[in-house]
C-alpha atoms as a PDB file:
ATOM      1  CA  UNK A   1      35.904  28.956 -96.229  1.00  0.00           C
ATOM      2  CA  UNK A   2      34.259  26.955 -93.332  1.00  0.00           C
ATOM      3  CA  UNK A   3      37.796  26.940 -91.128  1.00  0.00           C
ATOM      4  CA  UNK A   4      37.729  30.979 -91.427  1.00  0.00           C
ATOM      5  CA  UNK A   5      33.454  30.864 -90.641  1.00  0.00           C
ATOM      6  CA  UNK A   6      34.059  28.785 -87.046  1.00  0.00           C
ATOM      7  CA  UNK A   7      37.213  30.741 -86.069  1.00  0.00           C
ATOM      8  CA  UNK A   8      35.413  34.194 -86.344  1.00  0.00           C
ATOM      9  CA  UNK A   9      32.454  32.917 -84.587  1.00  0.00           C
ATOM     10  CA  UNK A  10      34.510  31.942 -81.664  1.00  0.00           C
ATOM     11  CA  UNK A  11      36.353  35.367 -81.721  1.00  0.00           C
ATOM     12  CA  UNK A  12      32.669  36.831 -81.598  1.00  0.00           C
ATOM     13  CA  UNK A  13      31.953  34.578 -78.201  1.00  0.00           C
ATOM     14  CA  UNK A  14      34.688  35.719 -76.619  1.00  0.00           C
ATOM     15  CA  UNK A  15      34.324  39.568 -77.201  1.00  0.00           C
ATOM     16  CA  UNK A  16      30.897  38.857 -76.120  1.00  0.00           C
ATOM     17  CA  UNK A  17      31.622  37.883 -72.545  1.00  0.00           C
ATOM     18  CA  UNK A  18      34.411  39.815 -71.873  1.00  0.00           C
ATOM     19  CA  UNK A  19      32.508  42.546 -72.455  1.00  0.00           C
ATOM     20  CA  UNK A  20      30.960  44.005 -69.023  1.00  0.00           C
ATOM     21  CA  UNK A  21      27.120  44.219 -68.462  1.00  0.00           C
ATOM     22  CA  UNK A  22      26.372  42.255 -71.590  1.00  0.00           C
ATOM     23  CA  UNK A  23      25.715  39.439 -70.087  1.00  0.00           C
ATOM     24  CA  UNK A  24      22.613  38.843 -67.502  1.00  0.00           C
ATOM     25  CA  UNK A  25      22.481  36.403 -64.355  1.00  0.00           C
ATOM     26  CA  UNK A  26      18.928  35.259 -66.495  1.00  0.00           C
ATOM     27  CA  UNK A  27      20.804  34.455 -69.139  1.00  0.00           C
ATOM     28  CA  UNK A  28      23.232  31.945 -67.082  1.00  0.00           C
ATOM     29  CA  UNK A  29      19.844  30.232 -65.422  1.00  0.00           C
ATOM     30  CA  UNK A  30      19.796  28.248 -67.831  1.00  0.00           C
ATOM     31  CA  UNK A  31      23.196  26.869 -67.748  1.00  0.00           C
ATOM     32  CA  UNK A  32      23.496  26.846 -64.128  1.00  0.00           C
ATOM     33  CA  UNK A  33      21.410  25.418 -61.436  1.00  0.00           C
ATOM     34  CA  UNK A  34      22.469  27.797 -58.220  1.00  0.00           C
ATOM     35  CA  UNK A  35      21.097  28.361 -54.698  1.00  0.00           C
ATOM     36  CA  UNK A  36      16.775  28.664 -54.586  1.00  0.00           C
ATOM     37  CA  UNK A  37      16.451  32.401 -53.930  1.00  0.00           C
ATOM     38  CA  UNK A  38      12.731  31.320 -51.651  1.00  0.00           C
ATOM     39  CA  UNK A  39      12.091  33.055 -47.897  1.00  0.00           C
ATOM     40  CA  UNK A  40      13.035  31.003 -45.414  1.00  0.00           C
ATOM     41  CA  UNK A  41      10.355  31.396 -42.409  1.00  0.00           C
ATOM     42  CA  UNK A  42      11.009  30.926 -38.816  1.00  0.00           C
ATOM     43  CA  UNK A  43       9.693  27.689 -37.064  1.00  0.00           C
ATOM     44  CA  UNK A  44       9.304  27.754 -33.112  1.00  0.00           C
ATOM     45  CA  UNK A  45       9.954  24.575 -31.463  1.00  0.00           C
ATOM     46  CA  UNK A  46       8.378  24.093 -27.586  1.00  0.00           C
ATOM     47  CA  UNK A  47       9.619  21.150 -25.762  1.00  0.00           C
ATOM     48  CA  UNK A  48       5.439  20.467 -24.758  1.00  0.00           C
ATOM     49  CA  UNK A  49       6.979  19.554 -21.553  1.00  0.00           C
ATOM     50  CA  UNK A  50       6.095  21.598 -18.234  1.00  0.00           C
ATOM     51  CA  UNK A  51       6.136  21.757 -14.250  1.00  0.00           C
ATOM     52  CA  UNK A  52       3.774  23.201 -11.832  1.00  0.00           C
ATOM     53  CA  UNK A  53       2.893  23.688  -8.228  1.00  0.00           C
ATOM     54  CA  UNK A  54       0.192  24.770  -6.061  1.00  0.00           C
ATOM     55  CA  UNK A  55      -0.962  26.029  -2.573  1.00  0.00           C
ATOM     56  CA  UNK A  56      -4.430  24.494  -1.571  1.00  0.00           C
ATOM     57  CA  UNK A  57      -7.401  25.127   1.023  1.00  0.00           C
ATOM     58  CA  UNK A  58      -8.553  22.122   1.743  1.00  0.00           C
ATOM     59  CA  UNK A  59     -12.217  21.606   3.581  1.00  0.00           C
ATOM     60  CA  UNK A  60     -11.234  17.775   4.328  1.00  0.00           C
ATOM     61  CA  UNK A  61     -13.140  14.984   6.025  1.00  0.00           C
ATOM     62  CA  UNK A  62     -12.274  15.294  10.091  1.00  0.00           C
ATOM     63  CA  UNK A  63     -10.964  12.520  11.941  1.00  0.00           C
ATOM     64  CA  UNK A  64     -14.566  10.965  13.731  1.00  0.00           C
ATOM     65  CA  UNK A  65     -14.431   9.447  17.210  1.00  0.00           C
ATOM     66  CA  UNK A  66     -15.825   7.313  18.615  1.00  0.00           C
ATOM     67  CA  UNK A  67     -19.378   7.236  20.305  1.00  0.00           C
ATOM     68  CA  UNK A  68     -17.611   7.849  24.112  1.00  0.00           C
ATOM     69  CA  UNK A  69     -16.290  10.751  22.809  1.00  0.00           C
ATOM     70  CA  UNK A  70     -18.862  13.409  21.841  1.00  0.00           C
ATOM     71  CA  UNK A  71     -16.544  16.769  21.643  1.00  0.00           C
ATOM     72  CA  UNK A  72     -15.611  17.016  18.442  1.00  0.00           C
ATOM     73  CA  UNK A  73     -17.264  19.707  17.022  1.00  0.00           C
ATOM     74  CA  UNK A  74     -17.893  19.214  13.129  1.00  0.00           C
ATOM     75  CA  UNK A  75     -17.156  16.816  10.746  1.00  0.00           C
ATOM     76  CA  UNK A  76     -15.153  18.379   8.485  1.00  0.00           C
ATOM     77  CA  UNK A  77     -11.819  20.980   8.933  1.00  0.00           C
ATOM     78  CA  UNK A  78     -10.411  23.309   6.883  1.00  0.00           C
ATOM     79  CA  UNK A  79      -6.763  22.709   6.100  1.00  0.00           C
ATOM     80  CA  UNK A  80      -3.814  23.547   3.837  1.00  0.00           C
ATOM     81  CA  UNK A  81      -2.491  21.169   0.974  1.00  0.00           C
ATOM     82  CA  UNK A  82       0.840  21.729  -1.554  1.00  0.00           C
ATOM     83  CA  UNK A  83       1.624  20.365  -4.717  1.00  0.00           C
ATOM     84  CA  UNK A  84       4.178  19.702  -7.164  1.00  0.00           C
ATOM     85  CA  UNK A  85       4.138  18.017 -10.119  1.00  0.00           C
ATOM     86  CA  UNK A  86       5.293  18.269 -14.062  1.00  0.00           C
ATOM     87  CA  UNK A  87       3.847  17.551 -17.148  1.00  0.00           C
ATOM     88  CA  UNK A  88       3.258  17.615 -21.197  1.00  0.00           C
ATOM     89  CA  UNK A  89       1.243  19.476 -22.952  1.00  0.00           C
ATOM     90  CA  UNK A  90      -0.069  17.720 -26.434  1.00  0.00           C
ATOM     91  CA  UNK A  91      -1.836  20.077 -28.554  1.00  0.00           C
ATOM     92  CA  UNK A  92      -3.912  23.400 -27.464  1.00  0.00           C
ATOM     93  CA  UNK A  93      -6.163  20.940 -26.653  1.00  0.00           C
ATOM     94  CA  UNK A  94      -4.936  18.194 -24.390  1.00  0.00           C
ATOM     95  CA  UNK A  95      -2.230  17.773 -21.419  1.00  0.00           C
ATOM     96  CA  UNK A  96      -1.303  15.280 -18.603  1.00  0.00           C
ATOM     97  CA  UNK A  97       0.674  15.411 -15.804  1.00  0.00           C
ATOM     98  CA  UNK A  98       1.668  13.179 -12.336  1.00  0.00           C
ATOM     99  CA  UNK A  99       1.412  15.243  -9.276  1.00  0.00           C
ATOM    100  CA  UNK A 100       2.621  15.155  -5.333  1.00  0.00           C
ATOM    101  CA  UNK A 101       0.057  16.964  -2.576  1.00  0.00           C
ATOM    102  CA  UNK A 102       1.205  16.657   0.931  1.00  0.00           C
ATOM    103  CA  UNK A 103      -2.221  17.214   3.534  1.00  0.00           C
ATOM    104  CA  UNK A 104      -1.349  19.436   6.956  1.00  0.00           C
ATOM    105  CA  UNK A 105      -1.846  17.203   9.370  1.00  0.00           C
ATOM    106  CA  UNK A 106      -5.536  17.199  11.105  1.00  0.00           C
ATOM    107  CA  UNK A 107      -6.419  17.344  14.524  1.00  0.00           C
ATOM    108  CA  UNK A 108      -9.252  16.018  16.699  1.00  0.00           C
ATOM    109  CA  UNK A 109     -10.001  15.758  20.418  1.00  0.00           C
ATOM    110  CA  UNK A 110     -12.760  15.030  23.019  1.00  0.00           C
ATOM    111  CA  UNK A 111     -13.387  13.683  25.971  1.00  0.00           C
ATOM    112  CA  UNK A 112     -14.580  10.162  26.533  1.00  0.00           C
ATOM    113  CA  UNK A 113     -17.536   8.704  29.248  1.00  0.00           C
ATOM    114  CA  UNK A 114     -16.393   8.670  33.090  1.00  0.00           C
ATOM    115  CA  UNK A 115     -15.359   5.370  34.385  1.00  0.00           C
ATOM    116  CA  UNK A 116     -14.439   3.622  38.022  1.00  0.00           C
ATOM    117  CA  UNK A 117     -10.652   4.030  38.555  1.00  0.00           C
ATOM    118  CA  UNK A 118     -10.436   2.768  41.832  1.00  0.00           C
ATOM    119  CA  UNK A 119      -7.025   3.738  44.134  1.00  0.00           C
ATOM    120  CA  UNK A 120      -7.353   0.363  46.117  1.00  0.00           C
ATOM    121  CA  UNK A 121      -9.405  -2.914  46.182  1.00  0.00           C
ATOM    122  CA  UNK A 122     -11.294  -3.585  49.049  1.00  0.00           C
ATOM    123  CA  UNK A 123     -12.770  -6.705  50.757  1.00  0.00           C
ATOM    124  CA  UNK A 124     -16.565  -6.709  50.758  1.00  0.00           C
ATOM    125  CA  UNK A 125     -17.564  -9.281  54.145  1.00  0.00           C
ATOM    126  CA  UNK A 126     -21.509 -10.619  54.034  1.00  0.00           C
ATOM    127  CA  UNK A 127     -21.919  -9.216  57.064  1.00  0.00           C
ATOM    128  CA  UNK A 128     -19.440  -6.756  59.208  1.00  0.00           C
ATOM    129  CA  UNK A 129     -17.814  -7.212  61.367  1.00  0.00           C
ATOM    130  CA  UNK A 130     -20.053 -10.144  62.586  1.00  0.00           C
ATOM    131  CA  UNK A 131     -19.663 -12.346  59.554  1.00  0.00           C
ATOM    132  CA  UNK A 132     -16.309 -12.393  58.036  1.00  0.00           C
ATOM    133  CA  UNK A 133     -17.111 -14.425  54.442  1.00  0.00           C
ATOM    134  CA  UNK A 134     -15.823 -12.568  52.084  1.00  0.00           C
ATOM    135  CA  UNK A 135     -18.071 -11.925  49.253  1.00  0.00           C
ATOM    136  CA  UNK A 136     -15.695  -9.780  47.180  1.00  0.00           C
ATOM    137  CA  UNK A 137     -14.000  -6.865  46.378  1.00  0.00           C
ATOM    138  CA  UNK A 138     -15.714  -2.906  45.701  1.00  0.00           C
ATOM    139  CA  UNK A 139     -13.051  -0.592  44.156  1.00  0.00           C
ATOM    140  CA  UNK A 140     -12.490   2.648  45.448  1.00  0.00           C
ATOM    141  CA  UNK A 141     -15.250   5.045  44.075  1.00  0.00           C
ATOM    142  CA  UNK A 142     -13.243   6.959  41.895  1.00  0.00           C
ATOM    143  CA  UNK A 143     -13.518   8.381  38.697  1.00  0.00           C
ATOM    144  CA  UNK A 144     -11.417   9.502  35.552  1.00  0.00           C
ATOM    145  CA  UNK A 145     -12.166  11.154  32.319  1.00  0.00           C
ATOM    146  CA  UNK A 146     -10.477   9.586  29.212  1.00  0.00           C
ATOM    147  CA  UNK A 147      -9.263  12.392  26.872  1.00  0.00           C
ATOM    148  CA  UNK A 148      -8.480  11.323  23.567  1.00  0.00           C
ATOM    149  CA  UNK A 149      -6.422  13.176  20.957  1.00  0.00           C
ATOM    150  CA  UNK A 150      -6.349  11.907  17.294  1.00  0.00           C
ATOM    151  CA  UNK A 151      -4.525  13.197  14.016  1.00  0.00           C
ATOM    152  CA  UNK A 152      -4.320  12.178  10.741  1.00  0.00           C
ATOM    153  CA  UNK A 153      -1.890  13.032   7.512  1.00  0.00           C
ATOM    154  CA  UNK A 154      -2.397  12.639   3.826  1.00  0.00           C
ATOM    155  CA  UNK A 155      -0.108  12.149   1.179  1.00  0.00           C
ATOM    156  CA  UNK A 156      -1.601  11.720  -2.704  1.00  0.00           C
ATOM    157  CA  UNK A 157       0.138  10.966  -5.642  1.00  0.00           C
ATOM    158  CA  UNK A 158      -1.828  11.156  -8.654  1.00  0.00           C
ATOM    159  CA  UNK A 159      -1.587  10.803 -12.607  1.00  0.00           C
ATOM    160  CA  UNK A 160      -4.112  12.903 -14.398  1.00  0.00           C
ATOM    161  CA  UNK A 161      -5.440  14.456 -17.528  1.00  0.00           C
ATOM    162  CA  UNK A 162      -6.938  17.698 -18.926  1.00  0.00           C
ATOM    163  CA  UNK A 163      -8.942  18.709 -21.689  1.00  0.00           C
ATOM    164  CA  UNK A 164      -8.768  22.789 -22.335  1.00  0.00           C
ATOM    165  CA  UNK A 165     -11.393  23.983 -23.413  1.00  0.00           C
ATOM    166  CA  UNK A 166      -9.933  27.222 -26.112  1.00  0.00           C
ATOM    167  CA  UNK A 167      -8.120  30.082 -24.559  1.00  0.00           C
ATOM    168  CA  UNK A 168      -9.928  33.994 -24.582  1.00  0.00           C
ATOM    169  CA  UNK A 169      -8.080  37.135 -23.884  1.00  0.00           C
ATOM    170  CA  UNK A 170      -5.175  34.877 -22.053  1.00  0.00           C
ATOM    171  CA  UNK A 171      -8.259  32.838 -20.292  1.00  0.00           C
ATOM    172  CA  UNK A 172      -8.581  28.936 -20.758  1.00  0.00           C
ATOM    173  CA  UNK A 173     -11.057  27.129 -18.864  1.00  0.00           C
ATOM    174  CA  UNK A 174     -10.358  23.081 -18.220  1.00  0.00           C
ATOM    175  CA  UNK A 175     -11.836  20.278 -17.255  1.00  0.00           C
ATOM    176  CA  UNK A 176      -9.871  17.138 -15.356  1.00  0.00           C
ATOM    177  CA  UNK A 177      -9.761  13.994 -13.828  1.00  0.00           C
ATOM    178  CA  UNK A 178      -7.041  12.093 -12.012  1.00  0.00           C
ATOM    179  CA  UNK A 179      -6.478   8.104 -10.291  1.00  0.00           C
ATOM    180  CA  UNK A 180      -3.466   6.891  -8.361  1.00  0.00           C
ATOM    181  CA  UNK A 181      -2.609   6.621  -4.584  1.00  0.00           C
ATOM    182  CA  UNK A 182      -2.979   8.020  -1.170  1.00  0.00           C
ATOM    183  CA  UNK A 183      -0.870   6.694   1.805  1.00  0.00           C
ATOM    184  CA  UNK A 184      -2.753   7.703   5.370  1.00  0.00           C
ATOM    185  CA  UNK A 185      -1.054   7.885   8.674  1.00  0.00           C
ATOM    186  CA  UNK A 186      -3.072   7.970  11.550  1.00  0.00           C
ATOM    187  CA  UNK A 187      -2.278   8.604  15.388  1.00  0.00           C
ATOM    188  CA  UNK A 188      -4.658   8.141  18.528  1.00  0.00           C
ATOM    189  CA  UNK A 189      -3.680   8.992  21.966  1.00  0.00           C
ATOM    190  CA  UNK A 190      -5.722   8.290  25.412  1.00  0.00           C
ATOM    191  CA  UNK A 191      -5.230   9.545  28.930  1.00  0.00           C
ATOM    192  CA  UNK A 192      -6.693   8.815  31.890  1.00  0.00           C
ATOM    193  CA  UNK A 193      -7.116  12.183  34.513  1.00  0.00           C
ATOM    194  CA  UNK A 194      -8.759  12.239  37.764  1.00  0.00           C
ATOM    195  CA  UNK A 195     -11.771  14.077  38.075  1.00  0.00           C
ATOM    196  CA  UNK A 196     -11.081  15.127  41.626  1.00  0.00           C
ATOM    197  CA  UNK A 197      -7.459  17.079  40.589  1.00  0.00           C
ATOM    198  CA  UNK A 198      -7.091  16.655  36.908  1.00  0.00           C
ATOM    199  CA  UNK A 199      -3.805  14.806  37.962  1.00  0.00           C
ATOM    200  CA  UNK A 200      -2.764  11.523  35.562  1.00  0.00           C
ATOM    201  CA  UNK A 201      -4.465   8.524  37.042  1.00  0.00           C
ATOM    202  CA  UNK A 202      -1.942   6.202  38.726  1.00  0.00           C
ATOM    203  CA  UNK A 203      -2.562   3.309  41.039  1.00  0.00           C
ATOM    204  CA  UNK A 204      -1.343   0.216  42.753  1.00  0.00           C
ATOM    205  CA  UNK A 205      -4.007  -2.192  42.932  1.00  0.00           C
ATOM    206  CA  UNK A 206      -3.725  -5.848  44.799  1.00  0.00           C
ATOM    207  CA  UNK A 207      -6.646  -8.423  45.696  1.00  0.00           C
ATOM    208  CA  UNK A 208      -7.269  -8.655  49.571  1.00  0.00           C
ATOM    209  CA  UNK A 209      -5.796 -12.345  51.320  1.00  0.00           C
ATOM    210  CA  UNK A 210      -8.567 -15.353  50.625  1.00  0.00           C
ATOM    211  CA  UNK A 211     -10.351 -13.472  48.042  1.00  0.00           C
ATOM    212  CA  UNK A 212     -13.306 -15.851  47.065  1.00  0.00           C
ATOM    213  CA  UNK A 213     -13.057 -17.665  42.998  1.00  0.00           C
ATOM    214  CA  UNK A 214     -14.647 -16.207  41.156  1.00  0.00           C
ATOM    215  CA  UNK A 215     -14.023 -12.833  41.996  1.00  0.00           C
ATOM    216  CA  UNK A 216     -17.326 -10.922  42.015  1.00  0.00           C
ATOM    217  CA  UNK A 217     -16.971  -6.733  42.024  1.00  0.00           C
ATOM    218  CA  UNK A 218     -19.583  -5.051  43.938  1.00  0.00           C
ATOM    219  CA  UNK A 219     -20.627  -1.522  43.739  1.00  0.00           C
ATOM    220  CA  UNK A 220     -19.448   0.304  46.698  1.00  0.00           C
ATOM    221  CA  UNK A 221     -22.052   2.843  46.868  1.00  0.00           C
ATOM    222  CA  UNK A 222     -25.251   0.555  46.108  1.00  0.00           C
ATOM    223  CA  UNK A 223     -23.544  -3.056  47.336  1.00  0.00           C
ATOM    224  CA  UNK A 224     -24.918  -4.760  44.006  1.00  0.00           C
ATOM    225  CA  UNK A 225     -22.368  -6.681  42.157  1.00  0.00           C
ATOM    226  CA  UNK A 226     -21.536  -4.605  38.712  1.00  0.00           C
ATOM    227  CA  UNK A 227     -23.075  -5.646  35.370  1.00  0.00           C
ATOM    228  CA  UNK A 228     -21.288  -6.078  33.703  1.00  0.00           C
ATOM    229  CA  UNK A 229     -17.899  -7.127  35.406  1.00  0.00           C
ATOM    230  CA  UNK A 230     -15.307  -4.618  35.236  1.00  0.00           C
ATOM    231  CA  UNK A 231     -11.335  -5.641  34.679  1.00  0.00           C
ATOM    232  CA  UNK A 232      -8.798  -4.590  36.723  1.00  0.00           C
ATOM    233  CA  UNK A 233      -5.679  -5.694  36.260  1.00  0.00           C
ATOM    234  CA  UNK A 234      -3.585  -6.184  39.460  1.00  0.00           C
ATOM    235  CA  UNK A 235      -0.546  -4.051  40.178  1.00  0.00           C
ATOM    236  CA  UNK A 236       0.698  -0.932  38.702  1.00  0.00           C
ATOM    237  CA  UNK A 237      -1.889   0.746  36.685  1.00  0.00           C
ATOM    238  CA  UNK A 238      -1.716   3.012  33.817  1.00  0.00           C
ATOM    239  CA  UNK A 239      -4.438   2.854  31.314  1.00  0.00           C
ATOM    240  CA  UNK A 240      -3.359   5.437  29.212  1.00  0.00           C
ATOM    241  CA  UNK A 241      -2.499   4.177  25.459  1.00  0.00           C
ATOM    242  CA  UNK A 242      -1.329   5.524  22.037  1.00  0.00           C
ATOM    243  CA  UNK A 243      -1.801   3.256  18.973  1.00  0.00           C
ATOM    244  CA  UNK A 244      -1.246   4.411  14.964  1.00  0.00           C
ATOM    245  CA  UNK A 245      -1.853   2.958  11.424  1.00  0.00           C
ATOM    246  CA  UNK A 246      -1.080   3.509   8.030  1.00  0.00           C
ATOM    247  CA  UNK A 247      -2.586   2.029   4.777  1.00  0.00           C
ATOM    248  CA  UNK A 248      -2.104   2.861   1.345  1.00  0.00           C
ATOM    249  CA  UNK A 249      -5.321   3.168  -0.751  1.00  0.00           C
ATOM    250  CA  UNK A 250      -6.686   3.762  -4.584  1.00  0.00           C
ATOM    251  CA  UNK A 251      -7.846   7.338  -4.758  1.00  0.00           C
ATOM    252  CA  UNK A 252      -9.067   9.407  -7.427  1.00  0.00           C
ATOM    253  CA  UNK A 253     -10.027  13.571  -8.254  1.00  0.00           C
ATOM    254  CA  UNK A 254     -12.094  15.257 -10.436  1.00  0.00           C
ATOM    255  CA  UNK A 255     -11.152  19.000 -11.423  1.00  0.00           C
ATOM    256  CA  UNK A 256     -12.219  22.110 -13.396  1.00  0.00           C
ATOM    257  CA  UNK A 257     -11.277  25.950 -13.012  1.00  0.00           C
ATOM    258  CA  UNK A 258      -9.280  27.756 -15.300  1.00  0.00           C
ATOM    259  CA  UNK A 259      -5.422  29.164 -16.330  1.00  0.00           C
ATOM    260  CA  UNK A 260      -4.172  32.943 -17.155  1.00  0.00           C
ATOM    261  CA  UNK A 261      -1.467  33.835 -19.266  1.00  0.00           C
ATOM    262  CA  UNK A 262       1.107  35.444 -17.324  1.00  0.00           C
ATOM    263  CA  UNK A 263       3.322  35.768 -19.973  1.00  0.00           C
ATOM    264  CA  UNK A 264       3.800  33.295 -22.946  1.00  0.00           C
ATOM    265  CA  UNK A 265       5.275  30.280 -20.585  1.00  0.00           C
ATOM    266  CA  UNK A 266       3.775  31.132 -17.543  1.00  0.00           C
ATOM    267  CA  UNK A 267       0.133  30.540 -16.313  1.00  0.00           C
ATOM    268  CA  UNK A 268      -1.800  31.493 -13.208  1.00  0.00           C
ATOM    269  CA  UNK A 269      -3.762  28.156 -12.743  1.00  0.00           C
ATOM    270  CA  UNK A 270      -7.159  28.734 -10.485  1.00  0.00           C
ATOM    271  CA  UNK A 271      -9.188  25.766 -10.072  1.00  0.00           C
ATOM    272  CA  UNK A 272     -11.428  23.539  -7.963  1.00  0.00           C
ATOM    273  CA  UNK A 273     -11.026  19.669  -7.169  1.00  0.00           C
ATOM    274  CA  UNK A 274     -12.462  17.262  -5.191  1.00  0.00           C
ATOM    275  CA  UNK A 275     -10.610  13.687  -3.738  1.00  0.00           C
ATOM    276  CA  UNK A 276     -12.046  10.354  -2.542  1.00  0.00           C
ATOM    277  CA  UNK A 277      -8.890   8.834  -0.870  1.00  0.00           C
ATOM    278  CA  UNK A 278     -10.833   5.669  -0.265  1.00  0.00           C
ATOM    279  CA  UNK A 279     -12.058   3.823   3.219  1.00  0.00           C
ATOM    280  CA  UNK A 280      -9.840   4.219   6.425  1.00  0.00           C
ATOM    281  CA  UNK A 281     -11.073   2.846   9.595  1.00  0.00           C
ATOM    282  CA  UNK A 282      -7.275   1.682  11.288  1.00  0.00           C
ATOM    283  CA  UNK A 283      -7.628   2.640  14.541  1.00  0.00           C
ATOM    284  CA  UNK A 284     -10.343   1.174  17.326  1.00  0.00           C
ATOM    285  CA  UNK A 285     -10.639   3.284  20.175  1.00  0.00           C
ATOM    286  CA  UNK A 286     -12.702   2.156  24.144  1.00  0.00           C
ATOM    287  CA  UNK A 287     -15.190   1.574  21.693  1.00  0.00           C
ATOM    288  CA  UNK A 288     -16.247   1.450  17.422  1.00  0.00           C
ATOM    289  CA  UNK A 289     -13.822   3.126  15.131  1.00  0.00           C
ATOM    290  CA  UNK A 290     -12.003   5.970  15.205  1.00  0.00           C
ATOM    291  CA  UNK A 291     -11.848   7.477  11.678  1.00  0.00           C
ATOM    292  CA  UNK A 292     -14.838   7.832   9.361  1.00  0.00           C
ATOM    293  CA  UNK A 293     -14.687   5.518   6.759  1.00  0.00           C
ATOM    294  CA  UNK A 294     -14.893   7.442   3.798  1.00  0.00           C
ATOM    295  CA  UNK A 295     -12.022  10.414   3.735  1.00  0.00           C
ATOM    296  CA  UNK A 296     -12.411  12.999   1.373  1.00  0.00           C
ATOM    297  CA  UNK A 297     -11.459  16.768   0.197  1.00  0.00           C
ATOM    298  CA  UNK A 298     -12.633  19.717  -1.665  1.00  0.00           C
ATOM    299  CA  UNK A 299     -10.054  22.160  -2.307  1.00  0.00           C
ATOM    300  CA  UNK A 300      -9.664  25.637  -3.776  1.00  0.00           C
ATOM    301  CA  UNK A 301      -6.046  25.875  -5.644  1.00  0.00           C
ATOM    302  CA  UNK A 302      -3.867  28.673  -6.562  1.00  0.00           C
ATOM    303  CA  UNK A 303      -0.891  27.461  -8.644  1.00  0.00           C
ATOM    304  CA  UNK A 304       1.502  28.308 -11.408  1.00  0.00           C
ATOM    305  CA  UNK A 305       2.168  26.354 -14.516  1.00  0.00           C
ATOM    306  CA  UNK A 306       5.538  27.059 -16.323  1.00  0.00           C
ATOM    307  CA  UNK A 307       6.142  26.265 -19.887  1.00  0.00           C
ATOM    308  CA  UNK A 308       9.890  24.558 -20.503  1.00  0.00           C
ATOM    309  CA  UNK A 309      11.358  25.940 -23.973  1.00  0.00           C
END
């Protein structure tokens, strides 16, 4: 009888899975789809982002003075320079960052020509005490050294880029460039000193009564009138002066050295770069400018480079 055929075949089923171990997890694989039994392997994710900083020697352009004043004795100085920046790093291959270097300030001094800085002004008569036209005035016969003190500061901000050039043993070698700004402050400073004392030159100076126009200066030593004319201002007297200046300025570096692997987010970064911070000539001293007009650096840098995870 079919009825009786179905009913024991379904009995059968039954016995079959109750019965432990009879049935395999294959055998249910293809009746249910469950979880994918794959490895799953670990991915590491780094932000590419990371900061550094540096300590620099800089061999730097010295302030130039003028012609009058000869002392200065080279034209370069050695100084110090720190930086800070931050930056991403693409691939193995490429990276940029923007960067802050603040310049120690430089120093230069040196002492300018002598020059008449006369206590008094005194009538000079054709012929004394016989002859009482007055011809002029001689100024005392005495002299002063200008000493001049100048500094200048340097303060570069700079966005730049890096091609590395494969990484040895922990060692990658680079190559760089960079463009942006520099913003120069410059200070000059003159005082007049007496050669007889070294004292600060100070003086009250005032024309004799029915001085002849116009007034003619005449050597007192020689008694030939001065070519050309000095100045002198009337009254108190004090020459000395103190001017500054400041421009901002398109400057650009070229780099190369090399990094280290500290450990796997920290480099030693070793390199070499050179700046052109553009023209500066501000400041006019007695005479011609103060700073050279070109102001570079080569420095030697010693910095870290940290990794942010």
């Amino acid at each position: 009888m079919p009825t009786r055929k179905i009913l024991l075949r379904a009995i059968a089923v039954c016995a079959v899975a109750a019965s432990p171990g009879k049935l395999e997890a294959a055998d249910l694989g293809t009746l249910f789809s469950g979880p994918s039994q794959t490895s799953v392997q670990p991915v590491e994710f780094g932000t590419g982002w990371y900061i550094r900083g540096s300590v620099d020697g800089a061999w730097q352009t010295q302030p130039s003075l003028d012609p009058d004043f000869t002392s200065v004795p080279s034209a370069h100085s050695l100084d110090w320079a720190a930086e800070i920046g931050g930056g991403y790093q693409f691939n193995q291959w490429f990276r940029v960052d923007a960067t802050y270097t603040y310049y120690g300030e430089q120093q230069a001094s040196g002492n300018g020509a002598q020059v008449n800085c006369p206590a008094s002004l005194n009538p000079l008569y054709a012929n004394p005490p016989i002859d009482t036209i007055l011809l002029g005035v001689t100024p005392d016969p005495s002299q002063c050294t200008p000493k001049e003190s100048a500094s200048v500061q340097k303060n570069l901000f700079l966005a730049n880029g890096y091609v590395d050039l494969g990484t040895w043993a922990g060692v990658t070698p680079y190559v760089g460039a960079g463009a942006g700004a520099a913003y120069i402050y410059a200070n000059q400073t003159v005082n007049f000193t007496n050669n007889s004392n070294g004292s600060p030159y100070s003086a009250t100076l005032t024309l004799p009564a029915n001085y002849p126009v116009p007034l003619t200066y005449y050597n007192p030593i020689t008694g030939a009138p001065f070519n050309p004319q000095p100045h002198y201002n009337t009254g108190p007297q004090d020459w000395d002066y103190s001017k500054s200046a400041q421009k901002w300025s398109f400057a650009f570096a070229l780099m190369a050295g090399f990094s280290y692997d500290l450990t796997s987010n920290l480099k030693l970064d070793i390199g070499y770069r050179y700046v052109n911070f553009g023209s500066f000539s501000g400041i006019s001293s007695l005479s011609g400018a103060l700073f050279s007009n070109q102001v570079t650096t080569q420095e030697i840098r010693l910095g870290l480079r940290y990794l942010i995870d």
